[in-house]
Protein backbone atom coordinates (compact mmCIF):
# COMPACT_ATOMS: atom_id res chain seq x y z
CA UNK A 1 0.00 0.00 0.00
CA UNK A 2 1.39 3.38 -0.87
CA UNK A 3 1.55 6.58 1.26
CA UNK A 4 -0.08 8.36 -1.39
CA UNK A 5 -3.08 10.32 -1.44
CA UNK A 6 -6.07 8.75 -3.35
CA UNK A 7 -9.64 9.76 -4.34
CA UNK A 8 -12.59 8.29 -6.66
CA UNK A 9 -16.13 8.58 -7.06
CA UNK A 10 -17.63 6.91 -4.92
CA UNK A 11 -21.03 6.95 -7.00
CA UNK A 12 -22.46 5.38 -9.95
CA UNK A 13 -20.97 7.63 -12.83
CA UNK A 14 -23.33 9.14 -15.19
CA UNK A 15 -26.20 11.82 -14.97
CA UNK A 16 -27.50 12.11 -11.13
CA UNK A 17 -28.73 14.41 -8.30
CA UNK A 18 -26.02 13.95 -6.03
CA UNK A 19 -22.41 12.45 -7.00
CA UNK A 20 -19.94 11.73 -3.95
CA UNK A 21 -16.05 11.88 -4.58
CA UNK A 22 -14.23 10.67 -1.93
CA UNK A 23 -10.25 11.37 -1.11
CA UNK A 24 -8.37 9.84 1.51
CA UNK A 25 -4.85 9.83 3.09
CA UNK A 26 -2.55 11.97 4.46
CA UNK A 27 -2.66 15.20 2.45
CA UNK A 28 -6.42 14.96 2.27
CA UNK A 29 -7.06 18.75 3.17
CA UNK A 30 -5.07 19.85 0.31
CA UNK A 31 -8.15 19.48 -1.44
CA UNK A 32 -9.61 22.27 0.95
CA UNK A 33 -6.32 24.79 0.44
CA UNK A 34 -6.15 24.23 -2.95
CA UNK A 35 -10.10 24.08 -4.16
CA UNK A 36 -12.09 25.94 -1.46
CA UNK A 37 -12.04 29.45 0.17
CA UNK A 38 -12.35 27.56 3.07
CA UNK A 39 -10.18 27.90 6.43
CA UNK A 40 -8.64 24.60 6.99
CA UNK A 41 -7.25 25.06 10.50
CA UNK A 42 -10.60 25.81 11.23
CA UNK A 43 -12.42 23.25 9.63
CA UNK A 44 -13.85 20.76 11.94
CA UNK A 45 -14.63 17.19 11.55
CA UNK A 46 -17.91 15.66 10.71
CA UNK A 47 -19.10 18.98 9.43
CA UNK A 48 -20.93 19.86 6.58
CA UNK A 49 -19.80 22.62 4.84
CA UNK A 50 -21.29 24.56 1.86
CA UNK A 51 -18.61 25.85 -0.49
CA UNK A 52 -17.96 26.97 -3.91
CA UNK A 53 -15.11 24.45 -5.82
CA UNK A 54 -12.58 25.98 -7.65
CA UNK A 55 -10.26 24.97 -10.44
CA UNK A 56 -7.07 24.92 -9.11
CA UNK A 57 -5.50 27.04 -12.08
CA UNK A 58 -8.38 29.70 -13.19
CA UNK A 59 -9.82 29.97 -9.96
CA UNK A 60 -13.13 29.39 -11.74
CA UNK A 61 -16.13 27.73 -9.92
CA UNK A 62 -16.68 24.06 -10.88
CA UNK A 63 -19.58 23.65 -8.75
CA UNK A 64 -20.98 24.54 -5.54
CA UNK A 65 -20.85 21.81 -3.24
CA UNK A 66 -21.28 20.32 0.33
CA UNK A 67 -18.23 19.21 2.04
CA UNK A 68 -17.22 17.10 4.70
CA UNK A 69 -14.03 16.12 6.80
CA UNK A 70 -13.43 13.09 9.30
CA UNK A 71 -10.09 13.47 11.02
CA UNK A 72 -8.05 10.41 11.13
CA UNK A 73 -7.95 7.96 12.87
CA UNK A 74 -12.20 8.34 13.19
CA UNK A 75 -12.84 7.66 9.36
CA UNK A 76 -13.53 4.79 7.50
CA UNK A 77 -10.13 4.33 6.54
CA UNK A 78 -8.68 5.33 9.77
CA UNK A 79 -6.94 8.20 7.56
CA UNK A 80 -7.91 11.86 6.93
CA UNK A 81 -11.05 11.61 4.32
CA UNK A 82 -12.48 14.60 2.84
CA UNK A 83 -16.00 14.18 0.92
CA UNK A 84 -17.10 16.19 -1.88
CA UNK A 85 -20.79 15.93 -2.70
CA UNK A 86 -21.75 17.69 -6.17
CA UNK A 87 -24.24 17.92 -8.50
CA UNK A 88 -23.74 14.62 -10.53
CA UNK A 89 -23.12 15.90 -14.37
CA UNK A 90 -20.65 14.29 -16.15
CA UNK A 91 -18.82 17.62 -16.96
CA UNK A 92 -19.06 18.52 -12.56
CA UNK A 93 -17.15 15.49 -12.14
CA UNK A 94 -14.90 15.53 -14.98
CA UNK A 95 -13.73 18.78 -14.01
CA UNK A 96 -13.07 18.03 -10.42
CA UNK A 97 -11.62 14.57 -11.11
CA UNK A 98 -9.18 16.21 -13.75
CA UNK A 99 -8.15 18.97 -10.77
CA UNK A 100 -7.64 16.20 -8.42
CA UNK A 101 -5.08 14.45 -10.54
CA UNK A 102 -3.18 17.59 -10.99
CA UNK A 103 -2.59 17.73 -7.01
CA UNK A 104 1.03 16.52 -5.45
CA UNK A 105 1.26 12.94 -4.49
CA UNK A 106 -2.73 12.08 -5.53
CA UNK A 107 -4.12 9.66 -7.67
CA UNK A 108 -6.85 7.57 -8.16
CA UNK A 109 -8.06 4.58 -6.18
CA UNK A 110 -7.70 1.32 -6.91
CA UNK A 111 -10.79 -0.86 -6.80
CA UNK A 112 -11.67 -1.49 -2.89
CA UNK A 113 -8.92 0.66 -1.88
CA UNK A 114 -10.99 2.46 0.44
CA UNK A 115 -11.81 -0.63 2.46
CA UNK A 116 -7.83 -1.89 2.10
CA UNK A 117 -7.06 0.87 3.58
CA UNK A 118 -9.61 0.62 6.47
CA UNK A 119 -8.38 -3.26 6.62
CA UNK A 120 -4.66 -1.85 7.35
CA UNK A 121 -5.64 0.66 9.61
CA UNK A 122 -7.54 -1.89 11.76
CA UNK A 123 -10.86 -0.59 11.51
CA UNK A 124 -12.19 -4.08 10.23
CA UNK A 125 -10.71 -7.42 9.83
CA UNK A 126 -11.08 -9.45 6.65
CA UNK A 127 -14.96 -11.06 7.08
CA UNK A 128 -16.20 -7.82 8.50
CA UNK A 129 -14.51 -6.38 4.33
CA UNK A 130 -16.23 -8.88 2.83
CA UNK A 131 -19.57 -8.39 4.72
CA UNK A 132 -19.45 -4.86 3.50
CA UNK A 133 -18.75 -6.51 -0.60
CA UNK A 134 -21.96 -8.73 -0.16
CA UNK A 135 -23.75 -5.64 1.40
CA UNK A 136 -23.04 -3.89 -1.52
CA UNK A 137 -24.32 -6.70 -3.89
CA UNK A 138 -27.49 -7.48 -1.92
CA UNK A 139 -30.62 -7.91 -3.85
CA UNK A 140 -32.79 -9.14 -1.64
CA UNK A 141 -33.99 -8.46 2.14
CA UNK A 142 -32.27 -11.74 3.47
CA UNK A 143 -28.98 -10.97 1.61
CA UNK A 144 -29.12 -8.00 3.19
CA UNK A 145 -30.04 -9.48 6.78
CA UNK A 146 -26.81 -11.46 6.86
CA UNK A 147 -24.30 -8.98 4.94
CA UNK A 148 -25.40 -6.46 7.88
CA UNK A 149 -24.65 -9.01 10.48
CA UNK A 150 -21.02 -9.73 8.91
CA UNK A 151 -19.87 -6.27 8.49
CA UNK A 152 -20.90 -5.84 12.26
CA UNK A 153 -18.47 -8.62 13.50
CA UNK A 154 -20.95 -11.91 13.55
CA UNK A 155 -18.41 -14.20 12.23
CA UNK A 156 -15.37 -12.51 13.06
CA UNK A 157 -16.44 -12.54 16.45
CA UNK A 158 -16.53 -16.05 16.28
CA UNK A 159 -13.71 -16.92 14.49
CA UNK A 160 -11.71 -14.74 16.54
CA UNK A 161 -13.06 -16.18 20.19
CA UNK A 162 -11.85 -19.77 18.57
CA UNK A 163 -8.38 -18.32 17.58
CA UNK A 164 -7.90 -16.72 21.47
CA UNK A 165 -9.04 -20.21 22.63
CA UNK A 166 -6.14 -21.49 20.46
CA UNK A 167 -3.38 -19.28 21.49
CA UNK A 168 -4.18 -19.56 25.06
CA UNK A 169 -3.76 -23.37 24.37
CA UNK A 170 -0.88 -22.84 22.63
CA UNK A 171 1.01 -20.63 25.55
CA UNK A 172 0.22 -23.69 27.96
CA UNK A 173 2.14 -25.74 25.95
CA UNK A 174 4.78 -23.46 25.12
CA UNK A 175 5.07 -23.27 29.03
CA UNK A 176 6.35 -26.79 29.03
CA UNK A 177 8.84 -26.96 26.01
CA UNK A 178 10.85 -24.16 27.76
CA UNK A 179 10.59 -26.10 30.70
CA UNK A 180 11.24 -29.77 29.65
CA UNK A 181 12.28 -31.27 32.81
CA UNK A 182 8.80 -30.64 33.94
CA UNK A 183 5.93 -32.86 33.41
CA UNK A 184 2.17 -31.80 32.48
CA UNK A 185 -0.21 -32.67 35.63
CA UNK A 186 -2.78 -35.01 34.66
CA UNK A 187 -5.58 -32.37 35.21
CA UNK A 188 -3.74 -30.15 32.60
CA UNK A 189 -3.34 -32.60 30.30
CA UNK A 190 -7.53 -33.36 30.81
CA UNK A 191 -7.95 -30.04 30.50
CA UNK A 192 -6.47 -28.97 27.50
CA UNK A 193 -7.97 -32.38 25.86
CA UNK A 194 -11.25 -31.49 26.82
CA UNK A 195 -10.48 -27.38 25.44
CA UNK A 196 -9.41 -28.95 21.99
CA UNK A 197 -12.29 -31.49 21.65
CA UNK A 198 -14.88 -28.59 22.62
CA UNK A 199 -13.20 -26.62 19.84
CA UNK A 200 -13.32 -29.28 17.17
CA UNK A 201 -17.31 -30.05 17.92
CA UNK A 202 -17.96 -26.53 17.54
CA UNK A 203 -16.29 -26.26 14.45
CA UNK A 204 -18.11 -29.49 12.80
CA UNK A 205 -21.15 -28.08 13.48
CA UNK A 206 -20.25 -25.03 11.71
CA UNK A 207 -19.00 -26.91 9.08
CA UNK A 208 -22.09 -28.91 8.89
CA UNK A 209 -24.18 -25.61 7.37
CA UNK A 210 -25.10 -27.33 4.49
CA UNK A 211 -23.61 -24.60 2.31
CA UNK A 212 -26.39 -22.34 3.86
CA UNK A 213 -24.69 -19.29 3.76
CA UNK A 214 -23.18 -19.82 0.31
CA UNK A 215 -26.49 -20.41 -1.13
CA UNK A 216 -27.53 -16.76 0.50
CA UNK A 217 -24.94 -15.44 -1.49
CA UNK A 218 -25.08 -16.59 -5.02
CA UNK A 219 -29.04 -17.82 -4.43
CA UNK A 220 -30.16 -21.26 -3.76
CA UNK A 221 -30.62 -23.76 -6.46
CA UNK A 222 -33.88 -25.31 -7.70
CA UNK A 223 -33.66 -27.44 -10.58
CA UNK A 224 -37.05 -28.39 -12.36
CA UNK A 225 -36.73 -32.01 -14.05
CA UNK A 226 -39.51 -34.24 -15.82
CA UNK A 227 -40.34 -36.25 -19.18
CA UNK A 228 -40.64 -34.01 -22.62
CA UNK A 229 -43.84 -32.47 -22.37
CA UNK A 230 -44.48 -32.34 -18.78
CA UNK A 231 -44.29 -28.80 -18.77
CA UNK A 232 -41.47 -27.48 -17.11
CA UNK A 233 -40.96 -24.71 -19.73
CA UNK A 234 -44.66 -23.70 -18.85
CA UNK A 235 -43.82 -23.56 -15.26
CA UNK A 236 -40.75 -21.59 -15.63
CA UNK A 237 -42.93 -19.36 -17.43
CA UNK A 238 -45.45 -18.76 -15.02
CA UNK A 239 -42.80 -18.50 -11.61
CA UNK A 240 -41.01 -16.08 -13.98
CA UNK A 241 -44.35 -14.48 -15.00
CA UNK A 242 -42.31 -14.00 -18.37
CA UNK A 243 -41.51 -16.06 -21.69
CA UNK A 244 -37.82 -17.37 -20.58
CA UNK A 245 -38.23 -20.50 -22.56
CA UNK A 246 -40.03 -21.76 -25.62
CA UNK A 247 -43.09 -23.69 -25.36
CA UNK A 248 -43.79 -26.34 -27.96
CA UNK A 249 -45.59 -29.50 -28.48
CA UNK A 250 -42.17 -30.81 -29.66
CA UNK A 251 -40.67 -33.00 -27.58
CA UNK A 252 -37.34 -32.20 -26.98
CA UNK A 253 -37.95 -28.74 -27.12
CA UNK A 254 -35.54 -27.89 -24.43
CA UNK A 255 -31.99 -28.97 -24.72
CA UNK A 256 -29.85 -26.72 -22.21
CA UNK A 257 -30.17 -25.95 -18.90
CA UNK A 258 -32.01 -22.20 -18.23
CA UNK A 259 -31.89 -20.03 -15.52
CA UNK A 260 -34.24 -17.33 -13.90
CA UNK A 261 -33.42 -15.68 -10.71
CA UNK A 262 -36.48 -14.81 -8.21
CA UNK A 263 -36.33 -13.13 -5.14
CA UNK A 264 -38.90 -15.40 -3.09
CA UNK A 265 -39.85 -13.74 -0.09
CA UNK A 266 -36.60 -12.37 0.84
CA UNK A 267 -34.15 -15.16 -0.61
CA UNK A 268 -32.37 -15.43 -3.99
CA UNK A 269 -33.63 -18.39 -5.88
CA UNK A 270 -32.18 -19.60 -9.12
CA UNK A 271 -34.74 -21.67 -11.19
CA UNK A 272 -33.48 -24.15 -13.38
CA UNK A 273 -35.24 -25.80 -16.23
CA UNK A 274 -33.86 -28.66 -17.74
CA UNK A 275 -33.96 -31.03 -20.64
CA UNK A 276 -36.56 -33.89 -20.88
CA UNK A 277 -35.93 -37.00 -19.76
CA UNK A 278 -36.00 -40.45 -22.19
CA UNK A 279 -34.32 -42.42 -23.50
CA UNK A 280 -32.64 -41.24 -27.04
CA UNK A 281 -30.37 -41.25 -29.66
CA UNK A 282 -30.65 -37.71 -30.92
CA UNK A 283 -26.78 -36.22 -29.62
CA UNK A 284 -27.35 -32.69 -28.99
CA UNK A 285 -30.66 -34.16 -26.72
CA UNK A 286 -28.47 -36.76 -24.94
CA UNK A 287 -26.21 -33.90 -24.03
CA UNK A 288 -28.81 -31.70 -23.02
CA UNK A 289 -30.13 -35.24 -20.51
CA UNK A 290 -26.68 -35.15 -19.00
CA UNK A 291 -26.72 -31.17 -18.24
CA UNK A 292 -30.15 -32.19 -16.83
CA UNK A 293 -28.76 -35.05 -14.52
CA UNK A 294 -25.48 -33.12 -13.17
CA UNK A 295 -27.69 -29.85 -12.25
CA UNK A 296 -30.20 -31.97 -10.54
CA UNK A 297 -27.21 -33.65 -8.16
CA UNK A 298 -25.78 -29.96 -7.44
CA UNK A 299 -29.65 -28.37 -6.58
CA UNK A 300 -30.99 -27.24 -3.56
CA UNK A 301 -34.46 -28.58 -4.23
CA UNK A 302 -35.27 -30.55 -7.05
CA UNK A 303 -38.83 -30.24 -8.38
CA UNK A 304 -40.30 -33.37 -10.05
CA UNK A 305 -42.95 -32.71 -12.69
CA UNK A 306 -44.78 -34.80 -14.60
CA UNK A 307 -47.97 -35.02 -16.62
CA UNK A 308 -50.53 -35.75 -13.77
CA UNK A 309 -53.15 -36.80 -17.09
CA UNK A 310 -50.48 -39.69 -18.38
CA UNK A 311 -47.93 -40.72 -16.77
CA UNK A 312 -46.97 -41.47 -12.72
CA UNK A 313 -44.40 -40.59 -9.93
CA UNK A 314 -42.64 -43.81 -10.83
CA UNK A 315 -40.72 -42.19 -13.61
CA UNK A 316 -38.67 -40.18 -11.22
CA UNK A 317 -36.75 -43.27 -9.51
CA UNK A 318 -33.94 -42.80 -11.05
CA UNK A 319 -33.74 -39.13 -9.97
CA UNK A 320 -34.11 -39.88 -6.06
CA UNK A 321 -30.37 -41.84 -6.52
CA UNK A 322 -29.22 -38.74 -7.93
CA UNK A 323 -30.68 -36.08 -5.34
CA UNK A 324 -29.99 -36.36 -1.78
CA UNK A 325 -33.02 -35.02 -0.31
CA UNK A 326 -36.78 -35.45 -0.53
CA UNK A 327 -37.99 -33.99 -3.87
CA UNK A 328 -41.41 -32.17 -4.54
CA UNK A 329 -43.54 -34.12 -6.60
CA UNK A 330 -45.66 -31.68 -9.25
CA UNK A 331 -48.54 -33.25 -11.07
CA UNK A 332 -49.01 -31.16 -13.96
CA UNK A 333 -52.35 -30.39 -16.36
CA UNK A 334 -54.84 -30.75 -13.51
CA UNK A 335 -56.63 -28.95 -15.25
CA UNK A 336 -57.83 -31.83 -17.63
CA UNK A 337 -58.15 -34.40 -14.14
CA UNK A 338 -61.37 -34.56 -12.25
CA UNK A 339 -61.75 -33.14 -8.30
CA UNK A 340 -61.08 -37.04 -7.49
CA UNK A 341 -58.23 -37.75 -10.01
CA UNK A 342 -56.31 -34.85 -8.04
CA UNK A 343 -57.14 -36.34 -4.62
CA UNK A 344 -55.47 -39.35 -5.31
CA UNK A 345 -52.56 -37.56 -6.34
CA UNK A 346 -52.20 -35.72 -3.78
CA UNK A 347 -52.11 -38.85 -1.11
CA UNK A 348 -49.74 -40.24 -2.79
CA UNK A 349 -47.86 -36.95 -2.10
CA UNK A 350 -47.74 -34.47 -5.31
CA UNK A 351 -49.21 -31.26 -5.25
CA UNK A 352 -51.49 -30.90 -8.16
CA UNK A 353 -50.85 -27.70 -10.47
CA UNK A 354 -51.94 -26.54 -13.96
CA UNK A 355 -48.32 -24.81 -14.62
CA UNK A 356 -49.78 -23.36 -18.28
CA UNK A 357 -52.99 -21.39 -16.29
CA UNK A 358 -50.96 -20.63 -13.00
CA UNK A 359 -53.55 -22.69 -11.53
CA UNK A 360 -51.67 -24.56 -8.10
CA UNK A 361 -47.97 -22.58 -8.52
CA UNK A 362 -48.40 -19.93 -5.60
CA UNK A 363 -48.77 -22.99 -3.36
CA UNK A 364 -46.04 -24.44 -4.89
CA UNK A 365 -43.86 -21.23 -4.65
CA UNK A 366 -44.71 -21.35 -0.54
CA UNK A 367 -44.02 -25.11 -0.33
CA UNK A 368 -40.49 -24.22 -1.75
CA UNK A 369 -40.38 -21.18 0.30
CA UNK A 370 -41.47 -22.81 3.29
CA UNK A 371 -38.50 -25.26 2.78
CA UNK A 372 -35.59 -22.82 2.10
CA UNK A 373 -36.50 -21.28 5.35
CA UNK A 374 -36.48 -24.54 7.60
CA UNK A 375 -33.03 -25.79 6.08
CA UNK A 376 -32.08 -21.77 6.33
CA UNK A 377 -33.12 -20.98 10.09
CA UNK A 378 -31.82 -24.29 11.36
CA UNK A 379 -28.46 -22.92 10.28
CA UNK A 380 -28.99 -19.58 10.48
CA UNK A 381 -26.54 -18.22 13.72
CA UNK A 382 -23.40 -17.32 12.10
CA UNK A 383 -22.97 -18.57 8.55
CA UNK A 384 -20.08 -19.53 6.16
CA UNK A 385 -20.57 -17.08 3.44
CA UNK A 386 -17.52 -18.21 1.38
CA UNK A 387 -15.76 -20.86 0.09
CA UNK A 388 -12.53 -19.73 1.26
CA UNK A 389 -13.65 -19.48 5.01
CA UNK A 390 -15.01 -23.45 4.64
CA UNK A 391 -11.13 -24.04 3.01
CA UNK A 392 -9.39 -22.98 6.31
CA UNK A 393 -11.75 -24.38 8.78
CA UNK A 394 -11.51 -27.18 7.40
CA UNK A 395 -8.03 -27.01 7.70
CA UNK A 396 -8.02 -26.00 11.57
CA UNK A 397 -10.00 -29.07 11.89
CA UNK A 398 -7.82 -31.60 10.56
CA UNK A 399 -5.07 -30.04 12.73
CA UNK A 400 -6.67 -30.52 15.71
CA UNK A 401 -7.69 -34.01 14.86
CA UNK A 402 -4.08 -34.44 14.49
CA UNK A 403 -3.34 -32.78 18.29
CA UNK A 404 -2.33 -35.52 20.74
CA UNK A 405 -0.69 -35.46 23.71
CA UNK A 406 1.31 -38.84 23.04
CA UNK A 407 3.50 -37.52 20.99
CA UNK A 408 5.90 -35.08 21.36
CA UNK A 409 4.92 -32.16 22.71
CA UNK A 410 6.81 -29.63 19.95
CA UNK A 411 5.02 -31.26 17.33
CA UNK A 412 1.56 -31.05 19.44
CA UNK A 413 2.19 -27.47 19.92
CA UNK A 414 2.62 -27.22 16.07
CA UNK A 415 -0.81 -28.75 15.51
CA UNK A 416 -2.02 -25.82 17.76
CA UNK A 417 0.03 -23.53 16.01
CA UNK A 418 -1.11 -24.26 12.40
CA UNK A 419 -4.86 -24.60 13.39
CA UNK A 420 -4.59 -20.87 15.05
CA UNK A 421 -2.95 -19.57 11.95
CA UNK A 422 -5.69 -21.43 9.61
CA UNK A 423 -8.14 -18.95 11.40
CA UNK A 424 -6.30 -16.16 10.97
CA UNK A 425 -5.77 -16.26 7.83
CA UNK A 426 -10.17 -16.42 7.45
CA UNK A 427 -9.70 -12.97 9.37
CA UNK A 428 -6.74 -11.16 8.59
CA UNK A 429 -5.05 -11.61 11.83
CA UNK A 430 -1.50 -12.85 9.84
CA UNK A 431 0.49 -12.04 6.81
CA UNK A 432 -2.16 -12.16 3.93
CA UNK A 433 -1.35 -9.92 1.07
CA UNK A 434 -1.50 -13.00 -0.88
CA UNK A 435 -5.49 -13.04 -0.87
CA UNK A 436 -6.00 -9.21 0.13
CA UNK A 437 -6.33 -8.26 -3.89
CA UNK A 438 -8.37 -11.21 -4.65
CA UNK A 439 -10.46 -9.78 -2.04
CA UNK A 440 -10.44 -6.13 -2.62
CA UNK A 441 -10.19 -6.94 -6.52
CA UNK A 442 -13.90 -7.24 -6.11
CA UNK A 443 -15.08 -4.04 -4.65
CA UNK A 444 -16.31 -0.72 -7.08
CA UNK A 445 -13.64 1.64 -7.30
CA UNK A 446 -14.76 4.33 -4.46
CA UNK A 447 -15.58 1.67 -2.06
């Protein structure tokens, strides 16, 4: 990271009421001396001042603006930030963007510089960062939920009480490799057994989130499957309450996967529809089966649908080897089935819909609804909300699977050692420049 000054809008860029450039570091409040007739000694933090903007050369007035200081170390960075919010034209901020570049030791942020900064400055750690990213991105009211609860410190609360619990661990046994001629007292040794097992059962059941927080993230995956002609293009349709796919009497019709993404109640849901199923020897078809197969294996939920006038649940037998959990069972084109016809369909447990008049697919949409939510809430303390944090804690596990206190005690401690480092790496708490611009890579420029 470099000493010098940077700024960027912070804004989406184009036509607006209100644009925000933002400029941090240490010779911030040049952009006061230099642009404003304002006093800077006097200037006091968390202010709003209106001023008129000048060009730095002509002296001419590029806007009149409102502007605001935060005095380091009580910024977002933890550096001296100075906000300029102007009327958002494109010539407004070309002008001051172009005057900001001409100014000693500025230039212009990186993307997620801002938060770097704030990361280096220890005003967050790494999950509390990337809490803020998925803040950013939220689309829906759950997404949002959870990326609040990050940036505050959920998980690196957690993660953070385990890595204490390590260290304090560790300086125990530290204790008695600078001491060798000492041995450990049975209650120690019981004691820091018993610390280290209660560790690795809470980290299991983290672990065991079912990709929960994941799915939050990048929405949770329900894969529509059936025989040509059941009408799962119909259905996609009508949840999408838009033509997506194309309906024909051809069977066959559909031979790739499609997506539509829904925002059901609060959670991102990706529906998928999916080739027909039967047997064929058309090639672009049989592909188009196998896309089918491998999406249903990777779903969240797995809708079954099938032609409630024709055919029966057995079809979908092969699909329950595929999909781990319970599947929904659709009965399409109840439309054409007497009141009785649908009874007995629905003991045998399928929920009878008409996907082509809409008739049955708001109960449907709750039944998948209601499921998300049990699977979500039963997980739903602290969640793993990347890949990468499920990487190292998986890693701190198998070192402390490893601890022992049979063998030597240096190569114990190193278990300890490794585990405690596994979690800070998930936080920030060690040398990680190696994943800080994968991280920050990510964020919009003035962010």
């Amino acid at each position: 990271m470099t000493n010098k000054t940077i700024y960027a809008l912070s804004t989406v860029n184009g036509k607006s009421g209100v644009a925000i450039i933002r400029v941090s570091g240490a010779e911030a409040l040049a952009v006061v001396k230099k642009m404003t007739e304002l006093d800077v000694f006097s200037l006091k933090s968390r202010y709003a001042y209106f001023t008129d903007l000048k060009d730095i050369v002509s002296r001419g007035t590029l806007d009149k603006c409102l502007l605001l200081y935060f005095k380091a170390p009580n910024s977002f960075t933890g550096e001296d930030i100075v906000e300029l919010h102007l009327h958002g034209s494109k010539a407004v901020i070309s002008s001051v963007i172009k005057n900001l570049s001409s100014l000693e030791n500025f230039r212009m942020a990186e993307a997620g510089e801002f938060s770097k900064r704030a990361f280096y400055n220890n005003k967050m750690d790494l999950t509390e960062a990337e809490g803020l990213a998925d803040l950013i991105d939220a689309e829906t009211s759950e997404q949002q939920k959870f990326a609040i609860r990050q940036m505050e410190g959920s998980l690196s609360n957690l993660y953070e009480t385990w890595r204490e619990a390590l260290i304090k661990i560790l300086a125990h046994l530290e204790a008695y490799i600078d001491f060798p001629d000492e041995e450990i007292p049975d209650d120690v040794v019981e004691k820091l057994l018993n610390n280290v097992f209660k560790l690795q059962n809470e980290i299991k059941q983290h672990l065991e989130s079912d990709n929960i927080g994941e799915r939050l993230r990048e929405g949770f995956r329900v894969v529509i499957v059936g025989a040509p002609n059941a009408g799962k293009s119909s259905l996609l349709n009508n949840i999408a309450k838009r033509e997506v796919a194309i309906v024909s009497n051809i069977a066959g019709t559909t031979r790739d996967a499609i997506d539509i993404h829904l925002d059901l109640k609060g959670y991102p849901v990706v529906f998928t529809d999916t080739a027909g199923l039967r047997e064929t020897i058309e090639e672009i078809e049989q592909k188009g089966i196998e896309i089918a197969k491998s999406k249903v294996s990777s779903a969240d939920l797995v809708i079954c649908l099938f032609d409630g006038e024709k055919e029966n649940i057995s079809i979908f037998d092969s699909i329950k080897e595929l999909f781990k959990n319970k599947p929904i069972v659709v009965a399409n084109k109840c439309d054409k089935l007497i009141s009785e016809q649908c009874s007995q369909l629905e003991n045998q447990g399928c929920l009878p819909i008409c996907a082509k008049t809409g008739e049955g697919v708001e109960v449907l949409l709750n039944k998948i609804y209601e499921e998300i939510e049990q699977r979500f809430t039963s997980n739903s303390s602290v969640l793993i909300t990347r890949a990468r944090y499920r990487e190292y804690l998986s890693d701190v596990l198998e070192n402390l699977e490893l601890f022992n206190l049979d063998k030597e005690i240096e190569l114990s401690a190193e278990d300890i050692r490794l585990a405690a480092r596994s979690l800070g790496k998930i936080t920030g708490r060690i040398e990680v420049d190696d994943i800080l611009d994968k991280i920050f890579g990510d964020f919009c420029i003035g962010k």
